[in-house]
Protein backbone atom coordinates (compact mmCIF):
# COMPACT_ATOMS: atom_id res chain seq x y z
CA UNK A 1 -241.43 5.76 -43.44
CA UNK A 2 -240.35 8.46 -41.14
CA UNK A 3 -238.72 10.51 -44.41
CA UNK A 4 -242.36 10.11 -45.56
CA UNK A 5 -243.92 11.55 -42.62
CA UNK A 6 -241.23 14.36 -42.15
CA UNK A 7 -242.38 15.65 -45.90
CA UNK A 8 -246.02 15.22 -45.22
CA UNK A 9 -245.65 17.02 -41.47
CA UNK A 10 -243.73 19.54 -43.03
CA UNK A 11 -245.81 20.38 -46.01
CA UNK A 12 -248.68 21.03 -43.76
CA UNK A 13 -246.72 23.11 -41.73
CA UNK A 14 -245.23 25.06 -44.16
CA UNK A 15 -249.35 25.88 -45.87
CA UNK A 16 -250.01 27.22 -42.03
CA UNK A 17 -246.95 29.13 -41.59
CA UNK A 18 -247.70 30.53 -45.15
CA UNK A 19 -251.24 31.75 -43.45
CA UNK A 20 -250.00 32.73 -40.31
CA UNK A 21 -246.79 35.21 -41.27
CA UNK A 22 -244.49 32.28 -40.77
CA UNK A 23 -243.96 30.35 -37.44
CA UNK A 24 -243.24 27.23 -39.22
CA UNK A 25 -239.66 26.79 -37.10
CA UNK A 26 -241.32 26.08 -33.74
CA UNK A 27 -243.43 23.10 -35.67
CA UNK A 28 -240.90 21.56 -37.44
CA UNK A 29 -238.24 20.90 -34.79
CA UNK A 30 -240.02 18.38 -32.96
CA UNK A 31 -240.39 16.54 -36.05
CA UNK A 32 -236.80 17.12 -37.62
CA UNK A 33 -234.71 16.29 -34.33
CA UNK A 34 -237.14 12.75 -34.20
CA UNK A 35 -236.05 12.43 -37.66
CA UNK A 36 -232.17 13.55 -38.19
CA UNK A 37 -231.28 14.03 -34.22
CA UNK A 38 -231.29 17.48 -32.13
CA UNK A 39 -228.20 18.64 -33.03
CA UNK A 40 -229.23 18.91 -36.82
CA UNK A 41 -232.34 20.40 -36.00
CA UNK A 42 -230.91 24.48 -36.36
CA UNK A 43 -228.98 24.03 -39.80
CA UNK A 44 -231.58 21.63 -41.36
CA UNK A 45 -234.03 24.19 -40.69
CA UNK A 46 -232.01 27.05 -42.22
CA UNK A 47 -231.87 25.02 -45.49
CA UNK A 48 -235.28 23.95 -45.71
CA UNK A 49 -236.64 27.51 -44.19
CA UNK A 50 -234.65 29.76 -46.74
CA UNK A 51 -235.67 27.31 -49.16
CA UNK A 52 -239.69 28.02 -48.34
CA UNK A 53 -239.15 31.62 -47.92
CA UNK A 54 -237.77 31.97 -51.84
CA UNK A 55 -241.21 30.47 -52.88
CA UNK A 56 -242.84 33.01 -51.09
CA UNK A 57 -240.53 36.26 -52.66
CA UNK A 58 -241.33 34.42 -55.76
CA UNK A 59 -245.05 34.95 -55.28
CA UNK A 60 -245.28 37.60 -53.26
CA UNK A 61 -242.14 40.13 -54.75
CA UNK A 62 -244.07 42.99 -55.80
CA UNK A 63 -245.71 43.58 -52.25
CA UNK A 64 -242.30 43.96 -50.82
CA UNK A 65 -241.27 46.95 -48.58
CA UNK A 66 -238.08 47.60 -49.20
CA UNK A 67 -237.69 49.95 -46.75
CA UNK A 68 -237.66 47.85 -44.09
CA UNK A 69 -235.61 45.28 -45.66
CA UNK A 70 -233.02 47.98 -46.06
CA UNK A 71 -233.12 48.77 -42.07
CA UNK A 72 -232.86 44.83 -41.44
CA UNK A 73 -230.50 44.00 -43.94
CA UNK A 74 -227.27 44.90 -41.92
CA UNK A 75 -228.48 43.94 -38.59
CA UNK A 76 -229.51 40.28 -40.07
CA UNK A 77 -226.29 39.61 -41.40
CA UNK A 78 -224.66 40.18 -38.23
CA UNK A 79 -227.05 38.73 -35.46
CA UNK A 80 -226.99 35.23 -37.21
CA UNK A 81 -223.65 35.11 -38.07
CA UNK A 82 -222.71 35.89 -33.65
CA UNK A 83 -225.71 33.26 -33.00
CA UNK A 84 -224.03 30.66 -35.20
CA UNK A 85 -221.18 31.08 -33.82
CA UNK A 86 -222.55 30.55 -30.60
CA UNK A 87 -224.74 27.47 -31.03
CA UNK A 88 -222.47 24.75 -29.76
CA UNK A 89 -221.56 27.34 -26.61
CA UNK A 90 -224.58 28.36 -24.76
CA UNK A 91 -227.52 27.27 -23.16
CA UNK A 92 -230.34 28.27 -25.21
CA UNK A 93 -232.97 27.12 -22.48
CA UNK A 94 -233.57 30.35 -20.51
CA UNK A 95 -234.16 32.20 -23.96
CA UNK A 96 -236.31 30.04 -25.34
CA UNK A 97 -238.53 30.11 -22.05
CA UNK A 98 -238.92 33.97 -23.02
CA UNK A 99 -239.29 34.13 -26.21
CA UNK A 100 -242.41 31.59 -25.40
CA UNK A 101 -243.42 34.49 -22.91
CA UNK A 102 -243.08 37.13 -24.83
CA UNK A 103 -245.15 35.57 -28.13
CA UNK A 104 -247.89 34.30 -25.46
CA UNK A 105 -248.28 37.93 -24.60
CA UNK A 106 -249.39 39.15 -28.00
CA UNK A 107 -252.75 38.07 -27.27
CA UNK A 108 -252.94 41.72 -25.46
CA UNK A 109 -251.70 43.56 -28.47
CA UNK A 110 -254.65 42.93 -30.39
CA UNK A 111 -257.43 45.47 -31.72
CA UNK A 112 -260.15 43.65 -33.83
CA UNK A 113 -261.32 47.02 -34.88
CA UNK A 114 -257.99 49.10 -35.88
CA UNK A 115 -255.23 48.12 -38.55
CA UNK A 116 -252.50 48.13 -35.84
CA UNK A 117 -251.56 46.59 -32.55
CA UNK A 118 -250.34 47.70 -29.44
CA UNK A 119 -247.85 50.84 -29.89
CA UNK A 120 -246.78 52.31 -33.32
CA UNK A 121 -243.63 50.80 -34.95
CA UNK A 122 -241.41 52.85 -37.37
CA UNK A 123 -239.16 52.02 -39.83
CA UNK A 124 -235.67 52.40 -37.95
CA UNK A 125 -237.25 50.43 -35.16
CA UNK A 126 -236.80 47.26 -37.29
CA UNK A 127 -233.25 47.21 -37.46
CA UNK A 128 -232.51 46.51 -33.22
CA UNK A 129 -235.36 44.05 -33.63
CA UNK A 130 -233.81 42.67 -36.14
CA UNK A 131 -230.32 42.21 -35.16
CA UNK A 132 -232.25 40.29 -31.73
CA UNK A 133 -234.15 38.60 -33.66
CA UNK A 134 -231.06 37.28 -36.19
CA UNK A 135 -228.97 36.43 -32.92
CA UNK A 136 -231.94 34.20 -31.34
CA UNK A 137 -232.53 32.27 -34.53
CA UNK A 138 -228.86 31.45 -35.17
CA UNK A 139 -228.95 30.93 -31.68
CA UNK A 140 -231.60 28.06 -31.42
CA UNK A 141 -232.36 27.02 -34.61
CA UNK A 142 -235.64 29.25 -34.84
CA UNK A 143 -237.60 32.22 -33.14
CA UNK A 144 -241.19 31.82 -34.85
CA UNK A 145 -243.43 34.27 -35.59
CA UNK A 146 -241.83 36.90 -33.22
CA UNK A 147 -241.67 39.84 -35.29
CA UNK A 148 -244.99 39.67 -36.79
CA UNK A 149 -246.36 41.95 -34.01
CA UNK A 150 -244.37 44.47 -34.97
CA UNK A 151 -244.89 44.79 -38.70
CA UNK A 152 -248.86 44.38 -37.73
CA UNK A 153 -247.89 47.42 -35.35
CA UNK A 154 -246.18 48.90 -38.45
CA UNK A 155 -249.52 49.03 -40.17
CA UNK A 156 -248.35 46.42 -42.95
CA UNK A 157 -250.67 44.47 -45.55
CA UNK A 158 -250.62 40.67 -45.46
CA UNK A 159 -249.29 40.25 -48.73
CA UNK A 160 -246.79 42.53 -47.81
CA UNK A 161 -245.96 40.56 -44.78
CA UNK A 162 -245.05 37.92 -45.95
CA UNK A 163 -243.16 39.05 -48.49
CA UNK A 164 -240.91 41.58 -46.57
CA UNK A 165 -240.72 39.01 -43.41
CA UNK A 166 -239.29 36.23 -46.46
CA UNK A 167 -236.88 38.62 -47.99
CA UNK A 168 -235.38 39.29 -44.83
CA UNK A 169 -236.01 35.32 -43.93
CA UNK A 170 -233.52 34.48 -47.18
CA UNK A 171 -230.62 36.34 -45.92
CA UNK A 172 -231.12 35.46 -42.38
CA UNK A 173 -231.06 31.72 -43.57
CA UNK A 174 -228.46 31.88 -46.18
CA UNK A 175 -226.38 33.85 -43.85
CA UNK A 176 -226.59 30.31 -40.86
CA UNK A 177 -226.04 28.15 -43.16
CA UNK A 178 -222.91 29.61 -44.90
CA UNK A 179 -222.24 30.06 -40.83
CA UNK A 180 -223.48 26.54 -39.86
CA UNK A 181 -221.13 24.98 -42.72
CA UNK A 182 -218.11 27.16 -41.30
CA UNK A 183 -218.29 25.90 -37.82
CA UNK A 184 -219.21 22.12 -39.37
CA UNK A 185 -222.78 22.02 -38.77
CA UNK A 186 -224.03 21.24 -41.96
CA UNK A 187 -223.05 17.66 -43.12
CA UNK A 188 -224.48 15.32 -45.63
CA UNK A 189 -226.95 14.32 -43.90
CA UNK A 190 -227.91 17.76 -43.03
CA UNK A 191 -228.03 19.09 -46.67
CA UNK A 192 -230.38 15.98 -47.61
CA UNK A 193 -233.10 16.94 -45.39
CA UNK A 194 -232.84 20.75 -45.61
CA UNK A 195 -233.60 20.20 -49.28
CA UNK A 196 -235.93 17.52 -49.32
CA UNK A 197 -238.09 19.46 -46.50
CA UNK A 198 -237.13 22.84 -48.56
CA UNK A 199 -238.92 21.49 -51.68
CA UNK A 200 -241.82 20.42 -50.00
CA UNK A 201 -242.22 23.59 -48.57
CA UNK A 202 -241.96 25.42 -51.74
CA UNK A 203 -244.93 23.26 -53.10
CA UNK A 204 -247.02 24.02 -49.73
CA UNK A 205 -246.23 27.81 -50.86
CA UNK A 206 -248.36 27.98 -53.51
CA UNK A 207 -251.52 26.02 -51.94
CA UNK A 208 -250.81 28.35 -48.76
CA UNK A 209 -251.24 31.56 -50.96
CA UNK A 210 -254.31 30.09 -53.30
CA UNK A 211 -255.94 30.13 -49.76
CA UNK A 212 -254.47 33.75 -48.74
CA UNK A 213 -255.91 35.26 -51.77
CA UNK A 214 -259.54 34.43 -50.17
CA UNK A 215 -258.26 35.70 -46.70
CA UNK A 216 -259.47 38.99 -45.74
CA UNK A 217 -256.75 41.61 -43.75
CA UNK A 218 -258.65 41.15 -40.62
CA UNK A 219 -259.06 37.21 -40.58
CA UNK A 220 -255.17 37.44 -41.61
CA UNK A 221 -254.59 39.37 -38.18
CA UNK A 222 -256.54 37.42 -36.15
CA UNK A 223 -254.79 34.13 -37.41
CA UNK A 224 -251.11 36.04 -37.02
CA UNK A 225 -252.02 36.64 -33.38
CA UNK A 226 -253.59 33.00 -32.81
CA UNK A 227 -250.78 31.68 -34.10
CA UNK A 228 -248.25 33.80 -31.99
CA UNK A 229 -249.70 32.86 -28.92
CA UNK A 230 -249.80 29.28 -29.73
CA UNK A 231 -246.28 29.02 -30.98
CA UNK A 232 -245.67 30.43 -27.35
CA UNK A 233 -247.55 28.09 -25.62
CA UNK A 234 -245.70 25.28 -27.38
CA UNK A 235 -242.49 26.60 -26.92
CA UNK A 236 -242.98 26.54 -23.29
CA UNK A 237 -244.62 22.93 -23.10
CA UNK A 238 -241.44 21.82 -25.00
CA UNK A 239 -239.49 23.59 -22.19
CA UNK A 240 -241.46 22.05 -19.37
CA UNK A 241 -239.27 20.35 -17.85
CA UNK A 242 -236.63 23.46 -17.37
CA UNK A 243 -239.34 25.47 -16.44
CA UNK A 244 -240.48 22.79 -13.40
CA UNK A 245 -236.84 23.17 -12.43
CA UNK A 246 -236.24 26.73 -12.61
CA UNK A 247 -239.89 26.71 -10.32
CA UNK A 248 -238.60 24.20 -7.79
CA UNK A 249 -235.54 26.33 -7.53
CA UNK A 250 -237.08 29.39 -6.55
């Protein structure tokens, strides 16, 4: 019953995170680590993740910018493969705390009337974000939608989006779990769920994108930003209890 659930949980989650730019991470660990147990919760993901994100290069390939994915193609590789490595070493508390800051704060960025958000983002600018953004996710398990304010800043369509943010999502993922499965991370029982929550992502894909298609560019924008915020806000309730203790501290 709870194998039934996960799949049903996570094919809901993966349609959202296919309408919101992604995201999905932050919904899916509560459920995986009640499933399969915390520790499995970063290299499951990677599987099932990497998994979802090749559906969406499938559909979305020609809207690529492959400009970008040339700036965060080196810087990818190497932030996961240091956050791996670091997973079993560190305290991933205090980051996660501000990463939930930091996507709460995007509800400032946004312009209802222009393309763009906040301050203008070029090209090069995606490879330090991206090497960050690598380290957190192989770090904890998953970063959510934290980029997606810059490529909205970059001036980028949704369609685009998503398929740039996947690319780059695919060799992110493939890069942990080769990582994950070096350190021994990714057992059995890992594999198992990564793919059986990996192919019922890839099916949630394709009803995610029937949707998109009837999605205008500023409803797209509004929902990114919605669901950065939120993904925030739940990243700090999951962190609540840190949080109370880093307060009572102080």
């Amino acid at each position: 019953m709870q194998i039934i659930l996960l799949l049903i949980g996570s094919f809901i989650i993966f349609i959202l995170s296919t309408l919101t730019g992604g995201g999905a991470s932050l919904l899916l660990m509560p459920l995986v680590a009640a499933v399969v147990g915390v520790k499995a919760v970063a290299p499951v993901m990677a599987i099932s993740i990497g998994m979802s994100s090749t559906s969406k290069v499938f559909f979305f390939f020609k809207y690529i910018d492959w400009k970008l994915f040339a700036w965060l193609f080196p810087s990818t590789i190497v932030g996961s493969i240091i956050g791996a490595k670091m997973f079993a070493e560190l305290s991933s508390d205090y980051l996660q705390v501000l990463i939930g800051i930091l996507l709460v704060s995007t509800v400032f960025q946004f312009n209802k009337t222009e393309k763009r958000t906040g301050f203008k983002v070029k090209a090069w600018h995606f490879a330090p974000m991206g090497l960050v953004v690598a380290f957190l996710s192989g770090l904890i398990g998953g970063v959510g939608p934290l980029m997606n304010s810059a490529y909205l800043n970059y001036g980028i369509s949704k369609e685009s989006l998503l398929g740039t943010r996947s690319a780059n999502a695919i060799l992110l993922h493939l890069t942990k779990i080769i990582s994950y499965a070096y350190f021994g991370y990714a057992t059995g029982e890992v594999l198992k769920f990564g793919i059986l929550i990996g192919i019922s992502s890839m099916v949630a894909v394709y009803f995610g994108k029937l949707i998109l298609n009837k999605m205008s560019e500023l409803i797209f924008r509004k929902i990114v930003v919605v669901s950065m915020v939120l993904s925030g806000v739940l990243m700090l309730w999951k962190n609540r209890d840190f949080i109370s203790e880093m307060v009572a501290l102080i």
